[in-house]
PDB file of N, CA and C in Angstrom:
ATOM      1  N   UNK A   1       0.842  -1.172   0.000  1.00  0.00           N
ATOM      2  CA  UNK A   1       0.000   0.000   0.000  1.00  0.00           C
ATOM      3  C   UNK A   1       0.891   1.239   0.000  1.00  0.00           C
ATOM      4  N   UNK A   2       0.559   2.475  -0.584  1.00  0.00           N
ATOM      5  CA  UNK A   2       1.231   3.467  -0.898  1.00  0.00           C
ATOM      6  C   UNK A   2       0.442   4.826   0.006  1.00  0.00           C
ATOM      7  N   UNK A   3       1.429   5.214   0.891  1.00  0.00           N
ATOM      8  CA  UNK A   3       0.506   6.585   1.530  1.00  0.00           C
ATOM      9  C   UNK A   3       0.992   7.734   0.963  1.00  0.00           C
ATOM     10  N   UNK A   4       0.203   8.711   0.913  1.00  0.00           N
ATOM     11  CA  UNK A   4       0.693   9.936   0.321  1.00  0.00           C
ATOM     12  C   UNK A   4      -0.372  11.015   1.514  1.00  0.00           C
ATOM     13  N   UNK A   5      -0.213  12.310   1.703  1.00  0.00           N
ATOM     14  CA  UNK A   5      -0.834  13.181   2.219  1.00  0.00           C
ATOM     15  C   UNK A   5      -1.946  13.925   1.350  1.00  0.00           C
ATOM     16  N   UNK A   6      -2.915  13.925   2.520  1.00  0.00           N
ATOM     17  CA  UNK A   6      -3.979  14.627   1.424  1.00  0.00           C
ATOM     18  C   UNK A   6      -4.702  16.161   2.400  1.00  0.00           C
ATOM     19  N   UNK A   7      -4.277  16.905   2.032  1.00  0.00           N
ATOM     20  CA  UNK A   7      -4.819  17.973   3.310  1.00  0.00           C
ATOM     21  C   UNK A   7      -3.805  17.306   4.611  1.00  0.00           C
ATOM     22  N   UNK A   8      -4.170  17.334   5.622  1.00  0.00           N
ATOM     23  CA  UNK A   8      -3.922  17.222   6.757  1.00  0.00           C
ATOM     24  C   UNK A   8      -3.981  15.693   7.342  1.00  0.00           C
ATOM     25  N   UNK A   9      -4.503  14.674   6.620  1.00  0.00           N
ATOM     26  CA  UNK A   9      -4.941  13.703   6.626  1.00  0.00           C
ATOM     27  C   UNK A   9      -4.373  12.360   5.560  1.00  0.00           C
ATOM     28  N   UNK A  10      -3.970  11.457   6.217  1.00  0.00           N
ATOM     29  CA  UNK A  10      -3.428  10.473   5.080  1.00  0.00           C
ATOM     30  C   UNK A  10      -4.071   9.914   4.289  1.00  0.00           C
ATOM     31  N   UNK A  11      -3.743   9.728   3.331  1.00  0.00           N
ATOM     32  CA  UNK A  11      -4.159   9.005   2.383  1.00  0.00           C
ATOM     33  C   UNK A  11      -3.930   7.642   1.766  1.00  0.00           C
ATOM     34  N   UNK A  12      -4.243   6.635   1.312  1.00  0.00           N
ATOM     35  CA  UNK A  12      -3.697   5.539   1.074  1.00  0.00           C
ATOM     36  C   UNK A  12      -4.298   4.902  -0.479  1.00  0.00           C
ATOM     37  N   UNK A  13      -3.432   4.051  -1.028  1.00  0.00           N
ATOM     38  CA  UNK A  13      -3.199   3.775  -2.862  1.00  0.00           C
ATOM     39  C   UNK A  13      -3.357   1.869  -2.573  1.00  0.00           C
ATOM     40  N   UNK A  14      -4.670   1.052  -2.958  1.00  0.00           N
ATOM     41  CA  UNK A  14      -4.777  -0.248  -2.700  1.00  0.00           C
ATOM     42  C   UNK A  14      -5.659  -0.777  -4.208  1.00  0.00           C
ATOM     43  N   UNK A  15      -5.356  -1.935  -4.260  1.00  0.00           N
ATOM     44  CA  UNK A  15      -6.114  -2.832  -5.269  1.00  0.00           C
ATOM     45  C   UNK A  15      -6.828  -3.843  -4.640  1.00  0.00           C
ATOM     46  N   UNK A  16      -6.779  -3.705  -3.454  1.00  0.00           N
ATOM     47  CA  UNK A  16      -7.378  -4.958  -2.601  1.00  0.00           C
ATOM     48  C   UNK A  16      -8.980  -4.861  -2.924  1.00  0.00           C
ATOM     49  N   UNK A  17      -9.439  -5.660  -3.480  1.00  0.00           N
ATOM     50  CA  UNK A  17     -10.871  -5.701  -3.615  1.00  0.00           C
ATOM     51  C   UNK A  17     -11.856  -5.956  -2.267  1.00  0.00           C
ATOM     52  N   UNK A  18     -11.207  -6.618  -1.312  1.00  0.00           N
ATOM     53  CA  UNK A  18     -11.955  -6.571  -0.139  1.00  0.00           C
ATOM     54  C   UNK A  18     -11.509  -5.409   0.371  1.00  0.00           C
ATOM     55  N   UNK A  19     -10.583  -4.115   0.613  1.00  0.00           N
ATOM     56  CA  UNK A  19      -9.924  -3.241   1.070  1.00  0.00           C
ATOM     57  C   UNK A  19     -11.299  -2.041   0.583  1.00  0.00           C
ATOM     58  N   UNK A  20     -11.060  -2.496  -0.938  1.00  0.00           N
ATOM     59  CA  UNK A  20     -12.238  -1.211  -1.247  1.00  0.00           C
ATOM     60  C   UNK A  20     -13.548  -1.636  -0.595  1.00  0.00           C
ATOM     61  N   UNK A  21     -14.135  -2.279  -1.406  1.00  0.00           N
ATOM     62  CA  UNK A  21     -16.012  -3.145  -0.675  1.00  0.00           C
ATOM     63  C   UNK A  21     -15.809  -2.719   0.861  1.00  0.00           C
ATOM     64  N   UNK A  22     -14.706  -3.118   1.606  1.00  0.00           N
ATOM     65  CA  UNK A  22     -15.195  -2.657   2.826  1.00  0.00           C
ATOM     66  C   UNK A  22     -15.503  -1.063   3.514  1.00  0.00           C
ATOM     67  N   UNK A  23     -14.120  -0.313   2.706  1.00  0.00           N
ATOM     68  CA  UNK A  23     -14.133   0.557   2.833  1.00  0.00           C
ATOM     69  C   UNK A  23     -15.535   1.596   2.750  1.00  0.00           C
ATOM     70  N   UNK A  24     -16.230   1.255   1.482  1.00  0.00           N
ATOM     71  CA  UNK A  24     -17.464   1.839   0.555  1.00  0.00           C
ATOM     72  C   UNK A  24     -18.965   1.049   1.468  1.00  0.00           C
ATOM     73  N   UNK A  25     -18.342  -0.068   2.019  1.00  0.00           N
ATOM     74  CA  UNK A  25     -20.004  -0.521   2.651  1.00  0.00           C
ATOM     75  C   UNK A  25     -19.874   0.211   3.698  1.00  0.00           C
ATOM     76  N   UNK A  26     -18.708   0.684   4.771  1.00  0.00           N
ATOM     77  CA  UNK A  26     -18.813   1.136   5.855  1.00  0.00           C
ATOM     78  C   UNK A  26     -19.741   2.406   5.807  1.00  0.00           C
ATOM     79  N   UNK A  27     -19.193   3.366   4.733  1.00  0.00           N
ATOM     80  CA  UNK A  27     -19.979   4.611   4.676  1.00  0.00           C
ATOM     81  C   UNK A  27     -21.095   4.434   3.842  1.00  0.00           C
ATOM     82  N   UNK A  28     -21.611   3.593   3.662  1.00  0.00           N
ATOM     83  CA  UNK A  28     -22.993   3.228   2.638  1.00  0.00           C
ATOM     84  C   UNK A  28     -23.040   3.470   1.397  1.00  0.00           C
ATOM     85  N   UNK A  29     -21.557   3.093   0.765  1.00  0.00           N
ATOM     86  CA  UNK A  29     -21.302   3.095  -0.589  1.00  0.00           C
ATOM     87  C   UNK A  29     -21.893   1.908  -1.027  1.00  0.00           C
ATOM     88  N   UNK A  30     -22.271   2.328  -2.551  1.00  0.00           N
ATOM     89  CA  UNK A  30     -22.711   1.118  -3.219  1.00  0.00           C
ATOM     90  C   UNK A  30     -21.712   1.225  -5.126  1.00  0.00           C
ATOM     91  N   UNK A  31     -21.542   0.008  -5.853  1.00  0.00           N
ATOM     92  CA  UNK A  31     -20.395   0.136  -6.979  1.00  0.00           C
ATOM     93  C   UNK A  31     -21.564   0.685  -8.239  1.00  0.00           C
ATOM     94  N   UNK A  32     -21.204   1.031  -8.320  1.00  0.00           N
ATOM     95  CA  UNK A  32     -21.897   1.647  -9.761  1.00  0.00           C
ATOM     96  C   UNK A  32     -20.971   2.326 -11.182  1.00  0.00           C
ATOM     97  N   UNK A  33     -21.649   2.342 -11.729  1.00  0.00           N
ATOM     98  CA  UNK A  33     -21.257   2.905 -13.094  1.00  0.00           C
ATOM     99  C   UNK A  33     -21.648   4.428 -14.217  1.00  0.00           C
ATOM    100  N   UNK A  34     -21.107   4.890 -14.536  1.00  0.00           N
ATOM    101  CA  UNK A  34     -21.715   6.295 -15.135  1.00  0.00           C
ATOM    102  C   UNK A  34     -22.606   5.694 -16.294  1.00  0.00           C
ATOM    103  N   UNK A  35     -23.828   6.117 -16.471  1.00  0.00           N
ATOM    104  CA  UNK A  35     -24.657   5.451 -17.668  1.00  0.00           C
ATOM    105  C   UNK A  35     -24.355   5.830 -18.878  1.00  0.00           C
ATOM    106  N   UNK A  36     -23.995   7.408 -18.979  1.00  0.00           N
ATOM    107  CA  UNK A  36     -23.998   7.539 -19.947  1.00  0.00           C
ATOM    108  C   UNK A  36     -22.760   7.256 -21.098  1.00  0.00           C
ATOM    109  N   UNK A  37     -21.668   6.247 -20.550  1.00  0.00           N
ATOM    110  CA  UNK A  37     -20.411   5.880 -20.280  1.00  0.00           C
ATOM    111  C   UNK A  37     -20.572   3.999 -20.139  1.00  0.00           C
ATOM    112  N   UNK A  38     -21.760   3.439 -20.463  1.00  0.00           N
ATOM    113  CA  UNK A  38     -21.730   2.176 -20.538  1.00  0.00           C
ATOM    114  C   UNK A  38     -21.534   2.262 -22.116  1.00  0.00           C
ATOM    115  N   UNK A  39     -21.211   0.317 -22.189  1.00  0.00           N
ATOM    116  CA  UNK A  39     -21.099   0.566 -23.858  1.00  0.00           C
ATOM    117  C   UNK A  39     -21.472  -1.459 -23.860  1.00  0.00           C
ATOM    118  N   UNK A  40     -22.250  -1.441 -24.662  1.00  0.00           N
ATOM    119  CA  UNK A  40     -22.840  -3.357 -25.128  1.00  0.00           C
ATOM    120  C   UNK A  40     -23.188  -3.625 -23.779  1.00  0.00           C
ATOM    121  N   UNK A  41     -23.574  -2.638 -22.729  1.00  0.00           N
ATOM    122  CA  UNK A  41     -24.367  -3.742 -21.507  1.00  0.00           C
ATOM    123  C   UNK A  41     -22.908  -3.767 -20.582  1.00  0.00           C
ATOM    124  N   UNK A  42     -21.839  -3.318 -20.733  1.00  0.00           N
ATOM    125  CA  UNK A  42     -20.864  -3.658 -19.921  1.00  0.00           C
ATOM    126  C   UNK A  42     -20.250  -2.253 -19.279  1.00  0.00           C
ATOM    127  N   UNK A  43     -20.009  -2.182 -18.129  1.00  0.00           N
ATOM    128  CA  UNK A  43     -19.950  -0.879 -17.172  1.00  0.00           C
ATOM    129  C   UNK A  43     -19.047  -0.257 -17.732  1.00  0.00           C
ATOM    130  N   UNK A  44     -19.423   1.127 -17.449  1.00  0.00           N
ATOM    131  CA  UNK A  44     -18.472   2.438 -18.028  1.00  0.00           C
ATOM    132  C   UNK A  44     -17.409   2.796 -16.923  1.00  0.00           C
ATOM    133  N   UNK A  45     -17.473   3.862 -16.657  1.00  0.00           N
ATOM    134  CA  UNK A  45     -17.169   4.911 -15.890  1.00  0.00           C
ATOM    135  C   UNK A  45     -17.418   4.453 -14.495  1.00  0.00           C
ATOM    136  N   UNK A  46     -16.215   3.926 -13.752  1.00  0.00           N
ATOM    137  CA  UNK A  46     -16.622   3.481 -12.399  1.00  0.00           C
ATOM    138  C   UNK A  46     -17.103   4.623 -11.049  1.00  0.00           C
ATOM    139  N   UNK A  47     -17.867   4.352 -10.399  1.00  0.00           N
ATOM    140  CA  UNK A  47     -18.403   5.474  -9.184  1.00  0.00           C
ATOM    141  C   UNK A  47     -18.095   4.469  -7.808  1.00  0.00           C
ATOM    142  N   UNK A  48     -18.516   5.382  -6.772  1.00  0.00           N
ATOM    143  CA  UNK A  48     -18.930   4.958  -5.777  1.00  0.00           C
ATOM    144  C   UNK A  48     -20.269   5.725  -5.582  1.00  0.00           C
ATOM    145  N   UNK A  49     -21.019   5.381  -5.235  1.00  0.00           N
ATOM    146  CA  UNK A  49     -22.536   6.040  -4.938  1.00  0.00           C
ATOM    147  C   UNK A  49     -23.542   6.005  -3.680  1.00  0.00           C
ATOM    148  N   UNK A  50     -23.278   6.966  -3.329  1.00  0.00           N
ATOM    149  CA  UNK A  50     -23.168   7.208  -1.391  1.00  0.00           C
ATOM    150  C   UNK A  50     -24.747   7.256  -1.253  1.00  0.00           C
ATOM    151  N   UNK A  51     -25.382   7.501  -2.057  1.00  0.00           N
ATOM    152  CA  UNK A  51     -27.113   7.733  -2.340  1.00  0.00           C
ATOM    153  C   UNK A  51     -26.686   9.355  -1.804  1.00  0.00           C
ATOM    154  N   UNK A  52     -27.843  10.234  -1.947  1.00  0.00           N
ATOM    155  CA  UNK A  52     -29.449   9.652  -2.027  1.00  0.00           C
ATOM    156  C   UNK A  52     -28.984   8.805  -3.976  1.00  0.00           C
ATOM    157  N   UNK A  53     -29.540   8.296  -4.785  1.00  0.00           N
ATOM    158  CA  UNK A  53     -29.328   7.913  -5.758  1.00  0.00           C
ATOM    159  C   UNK A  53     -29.201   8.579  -6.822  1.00  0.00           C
ATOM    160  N   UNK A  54     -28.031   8.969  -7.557  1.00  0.00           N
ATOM    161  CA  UNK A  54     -27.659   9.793  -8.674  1.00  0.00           C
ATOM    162  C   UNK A  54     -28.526   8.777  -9.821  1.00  0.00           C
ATOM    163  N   UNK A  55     -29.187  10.018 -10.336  1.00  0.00           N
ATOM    164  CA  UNK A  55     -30.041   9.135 -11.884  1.00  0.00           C
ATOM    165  C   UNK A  55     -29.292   8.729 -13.065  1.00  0.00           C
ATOM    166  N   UNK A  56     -27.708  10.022 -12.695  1.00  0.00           N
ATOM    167  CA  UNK A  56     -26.600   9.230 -13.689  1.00  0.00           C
ATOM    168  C   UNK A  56     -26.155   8.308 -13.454  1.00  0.00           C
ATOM    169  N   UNK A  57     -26.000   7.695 -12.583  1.00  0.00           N
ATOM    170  CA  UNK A  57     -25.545   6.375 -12.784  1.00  0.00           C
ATOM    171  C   UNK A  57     -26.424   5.011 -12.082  1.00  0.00           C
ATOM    172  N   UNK A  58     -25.842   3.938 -12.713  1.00  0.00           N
ATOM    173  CA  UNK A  58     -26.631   2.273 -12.030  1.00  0.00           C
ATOM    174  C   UNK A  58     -25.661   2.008 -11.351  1.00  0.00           C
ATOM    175  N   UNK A  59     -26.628   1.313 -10.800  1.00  0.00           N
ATOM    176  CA  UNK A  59     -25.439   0.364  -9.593  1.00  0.00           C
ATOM    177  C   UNK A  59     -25.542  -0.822 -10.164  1.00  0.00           C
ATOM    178  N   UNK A  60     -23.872  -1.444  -9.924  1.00  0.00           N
ATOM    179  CA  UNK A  60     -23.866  -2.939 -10.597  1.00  0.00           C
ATOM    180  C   UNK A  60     -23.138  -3.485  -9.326  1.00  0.00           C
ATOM    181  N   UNK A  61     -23.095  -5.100  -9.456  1.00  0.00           N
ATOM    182  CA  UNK A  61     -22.732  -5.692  -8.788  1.00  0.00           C
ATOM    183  C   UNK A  61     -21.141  -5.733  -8.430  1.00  0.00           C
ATOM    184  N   UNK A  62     -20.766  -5.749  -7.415  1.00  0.00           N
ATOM    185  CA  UNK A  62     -19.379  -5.832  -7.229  1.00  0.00           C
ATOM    186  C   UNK A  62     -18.739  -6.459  -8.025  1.00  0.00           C
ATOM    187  N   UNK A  63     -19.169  -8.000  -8.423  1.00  0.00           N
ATOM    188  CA  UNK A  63     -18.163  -8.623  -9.509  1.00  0.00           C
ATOM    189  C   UNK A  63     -17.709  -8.096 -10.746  1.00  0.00           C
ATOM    190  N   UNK A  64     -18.727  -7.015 -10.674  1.00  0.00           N
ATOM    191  CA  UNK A  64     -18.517  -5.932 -12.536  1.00  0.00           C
ATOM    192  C   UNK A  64     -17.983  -5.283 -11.838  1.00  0.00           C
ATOM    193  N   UNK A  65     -18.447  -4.175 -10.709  1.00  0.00           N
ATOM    194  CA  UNK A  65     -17.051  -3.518 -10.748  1.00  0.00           C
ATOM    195  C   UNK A  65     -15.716  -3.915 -10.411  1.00  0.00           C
ATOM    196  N   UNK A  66     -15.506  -5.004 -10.332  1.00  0.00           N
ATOM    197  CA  UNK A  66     -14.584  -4.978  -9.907  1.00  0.00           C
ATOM    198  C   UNK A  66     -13.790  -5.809 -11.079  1.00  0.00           C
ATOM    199  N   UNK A  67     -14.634  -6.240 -11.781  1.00  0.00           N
ATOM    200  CA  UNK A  67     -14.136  -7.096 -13.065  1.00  0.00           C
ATOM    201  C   UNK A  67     -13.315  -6.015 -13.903  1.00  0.00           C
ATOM    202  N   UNK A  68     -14.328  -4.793 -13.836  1.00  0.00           N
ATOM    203  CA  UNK A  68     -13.848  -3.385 -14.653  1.00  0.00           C
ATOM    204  C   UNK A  68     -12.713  -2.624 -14.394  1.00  0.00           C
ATOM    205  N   UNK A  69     -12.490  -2.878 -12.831  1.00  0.00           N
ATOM    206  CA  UNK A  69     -11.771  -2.233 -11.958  1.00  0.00           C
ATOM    207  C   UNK A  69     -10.153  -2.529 -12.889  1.00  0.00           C
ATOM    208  N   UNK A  70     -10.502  -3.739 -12.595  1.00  0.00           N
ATOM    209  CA  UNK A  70      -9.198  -4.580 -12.835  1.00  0.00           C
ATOM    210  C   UNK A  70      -8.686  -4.860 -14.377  1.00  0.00           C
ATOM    211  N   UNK A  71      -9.422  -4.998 -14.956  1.00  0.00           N
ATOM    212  CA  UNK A  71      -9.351  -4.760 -16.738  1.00  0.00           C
ATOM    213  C   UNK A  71      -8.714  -3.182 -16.748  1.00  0.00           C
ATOM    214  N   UNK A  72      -8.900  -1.989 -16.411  1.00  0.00           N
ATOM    215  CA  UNK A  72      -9.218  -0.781 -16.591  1.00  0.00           C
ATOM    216  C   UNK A  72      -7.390  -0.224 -15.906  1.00  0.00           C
ATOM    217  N   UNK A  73      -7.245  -1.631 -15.209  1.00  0.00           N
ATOM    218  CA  UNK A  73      -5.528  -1.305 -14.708  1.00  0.00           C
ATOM    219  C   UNK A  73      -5.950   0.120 -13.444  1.00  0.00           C
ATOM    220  N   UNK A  74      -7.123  -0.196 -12.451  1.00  0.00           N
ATOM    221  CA  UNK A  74      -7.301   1.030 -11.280  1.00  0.00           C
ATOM    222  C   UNK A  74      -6.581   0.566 -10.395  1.00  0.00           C
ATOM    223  N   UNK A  75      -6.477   1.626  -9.442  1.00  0.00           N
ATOM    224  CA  UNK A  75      -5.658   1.561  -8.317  1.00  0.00           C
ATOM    225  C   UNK A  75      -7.198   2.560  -7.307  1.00  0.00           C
ATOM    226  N   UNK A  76      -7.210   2.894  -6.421  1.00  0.00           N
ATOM    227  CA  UNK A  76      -8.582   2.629  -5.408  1.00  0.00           C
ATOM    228  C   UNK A  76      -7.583   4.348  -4.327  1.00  0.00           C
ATOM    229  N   UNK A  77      -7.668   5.216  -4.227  1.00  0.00           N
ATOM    230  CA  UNK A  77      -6.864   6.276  -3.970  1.00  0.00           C
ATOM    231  C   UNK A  77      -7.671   6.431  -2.460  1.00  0.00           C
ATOM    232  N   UNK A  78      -7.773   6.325  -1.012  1.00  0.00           N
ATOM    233  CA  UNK A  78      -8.950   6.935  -0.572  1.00  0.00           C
ATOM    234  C   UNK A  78      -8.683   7.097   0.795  1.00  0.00           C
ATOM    235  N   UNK A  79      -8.988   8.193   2.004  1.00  0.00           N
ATOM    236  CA  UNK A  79      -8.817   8.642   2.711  1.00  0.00           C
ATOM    237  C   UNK A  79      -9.587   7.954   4.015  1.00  0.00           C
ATOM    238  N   UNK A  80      -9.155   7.537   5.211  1.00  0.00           N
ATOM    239  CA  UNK A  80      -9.809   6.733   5.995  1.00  0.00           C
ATOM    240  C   UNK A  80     -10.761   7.902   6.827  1.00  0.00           C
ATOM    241  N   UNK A  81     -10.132   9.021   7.255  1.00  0.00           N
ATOM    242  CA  UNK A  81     -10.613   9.761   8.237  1.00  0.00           C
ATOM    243  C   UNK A  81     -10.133  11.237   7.444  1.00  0.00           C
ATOM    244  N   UNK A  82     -10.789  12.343   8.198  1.00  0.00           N
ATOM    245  CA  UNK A  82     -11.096  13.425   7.687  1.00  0.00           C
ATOM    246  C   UNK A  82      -9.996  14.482   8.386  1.00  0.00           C
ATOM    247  N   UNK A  83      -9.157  15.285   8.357  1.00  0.00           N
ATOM    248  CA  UNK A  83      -8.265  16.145   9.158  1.00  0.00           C
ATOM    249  C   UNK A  83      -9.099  16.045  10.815  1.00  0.00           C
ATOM    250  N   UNK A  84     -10.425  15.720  10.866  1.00  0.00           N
ATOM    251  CA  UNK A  84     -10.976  16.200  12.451  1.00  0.00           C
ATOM    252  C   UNK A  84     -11.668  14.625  13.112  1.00  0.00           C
ATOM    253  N   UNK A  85     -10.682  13.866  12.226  1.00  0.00           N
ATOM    254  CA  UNK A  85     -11.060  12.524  12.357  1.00  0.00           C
ATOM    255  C   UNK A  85     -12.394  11.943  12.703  1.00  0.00           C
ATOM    256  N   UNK A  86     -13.258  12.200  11.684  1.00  0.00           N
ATOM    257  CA  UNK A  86     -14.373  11.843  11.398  1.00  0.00           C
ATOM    258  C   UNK A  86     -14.477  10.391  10.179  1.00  0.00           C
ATOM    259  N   UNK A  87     -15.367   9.729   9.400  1.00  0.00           N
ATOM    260  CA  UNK A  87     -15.147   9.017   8.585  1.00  0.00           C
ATOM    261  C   UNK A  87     -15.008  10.061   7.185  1.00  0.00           C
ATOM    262  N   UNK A  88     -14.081   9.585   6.503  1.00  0.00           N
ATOM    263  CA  UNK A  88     -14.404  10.046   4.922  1.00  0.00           C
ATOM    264  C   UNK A  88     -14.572   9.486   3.713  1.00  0.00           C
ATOM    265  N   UNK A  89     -15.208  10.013   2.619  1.00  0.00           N
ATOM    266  CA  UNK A  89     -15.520   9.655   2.027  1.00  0.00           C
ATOM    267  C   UNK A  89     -14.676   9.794   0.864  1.00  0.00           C
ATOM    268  N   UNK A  90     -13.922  10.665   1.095  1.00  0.00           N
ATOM    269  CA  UNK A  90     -12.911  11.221  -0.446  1.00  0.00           C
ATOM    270  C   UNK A  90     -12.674   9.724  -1.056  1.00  0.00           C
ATOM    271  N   UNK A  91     -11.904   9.836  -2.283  1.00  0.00           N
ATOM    272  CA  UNK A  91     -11.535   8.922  -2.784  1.00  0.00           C
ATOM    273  C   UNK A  91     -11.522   8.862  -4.718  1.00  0.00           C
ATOM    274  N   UNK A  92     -10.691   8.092  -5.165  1.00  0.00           N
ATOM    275  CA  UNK A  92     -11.046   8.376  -6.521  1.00  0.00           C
ATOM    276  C   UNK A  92     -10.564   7.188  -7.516  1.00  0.00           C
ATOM    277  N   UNK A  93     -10.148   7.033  -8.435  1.00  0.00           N
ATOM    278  CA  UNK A  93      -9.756   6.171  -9.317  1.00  0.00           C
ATOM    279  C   UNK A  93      -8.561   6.413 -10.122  1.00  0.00           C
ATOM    280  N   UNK A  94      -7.274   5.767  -9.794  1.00  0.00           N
ATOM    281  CA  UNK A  94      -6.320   6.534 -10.560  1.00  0.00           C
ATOM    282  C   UNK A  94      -5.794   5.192 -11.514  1.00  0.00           C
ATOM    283  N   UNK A  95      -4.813   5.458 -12.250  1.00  0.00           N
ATOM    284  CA  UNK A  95      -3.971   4.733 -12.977  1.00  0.00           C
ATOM    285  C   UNK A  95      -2.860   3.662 -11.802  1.00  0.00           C
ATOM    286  N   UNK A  96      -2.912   1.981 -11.698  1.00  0.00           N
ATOM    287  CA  UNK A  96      -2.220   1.902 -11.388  1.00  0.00           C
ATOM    288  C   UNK A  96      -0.947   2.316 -11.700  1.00  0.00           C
ATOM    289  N   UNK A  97       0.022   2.632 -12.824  1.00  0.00           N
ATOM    290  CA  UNK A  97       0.786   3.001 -13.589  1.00  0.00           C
ATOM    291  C   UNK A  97       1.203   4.117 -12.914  1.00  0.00           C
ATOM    292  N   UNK A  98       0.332   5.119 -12.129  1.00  0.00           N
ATOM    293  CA  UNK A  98       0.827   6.267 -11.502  1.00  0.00           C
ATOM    294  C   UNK A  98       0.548   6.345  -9.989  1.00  0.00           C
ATOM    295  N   UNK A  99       0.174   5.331  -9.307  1.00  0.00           N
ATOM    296  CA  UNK A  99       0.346   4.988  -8.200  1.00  0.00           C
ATOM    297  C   UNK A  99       1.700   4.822  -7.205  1.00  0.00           C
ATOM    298  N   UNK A 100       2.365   4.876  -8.016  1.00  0.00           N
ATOM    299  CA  UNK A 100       3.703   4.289  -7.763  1.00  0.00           C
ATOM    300  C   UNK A 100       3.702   3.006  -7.938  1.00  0.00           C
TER     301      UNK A 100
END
């Protein structure tokens, strides 16, 4: 795992598929996809989707995202706690390639 600083608060760089899912169920994330960014039925644009429910995107099952995740060469970027150590939600999708 790779830490880097984000604000005041660490940050951490994982591919662990149970690392993310847990991370995203704790705060009531669910895996989804940008719709307008699908293509033949197979997920686009990966999200996390905290609700209330964005109409841009579906939620798919973990095994797609994560099927996508991993085809797509992601790395999972995301912040445990907030500078006032609260939970957070930050987080994003980078290039493993630039992960270090």
């Amino acid at each position: 795992m790779i830490a880097s600083k984000t604000r005041e608060s660490e940050a951490h760089t994982t591919t662990d598929h149970e690392v993310i899912r847990d991370w995203a169920e704790e705060r009531g994330g669910r895996p989804a996809t940008v719709r307008a960014t699908e293509e033949d039925g197979h997920a686009g644009i990966l999200r996390i989707d905290f609700g209330p429910k964005d109409e841009g995107l579906d939620r798919i099952s973990w095994d797609e995202f994560f099927r996508k995740f991993d085809e797509s060469e992601l790395a999972f970027l995301y912040q445990d706690e907030t500078g006032e150590g609260k939970p957070s939600r930050f987080h994003k999708f980078v290039r493993r390639s630039s992960a270090g």
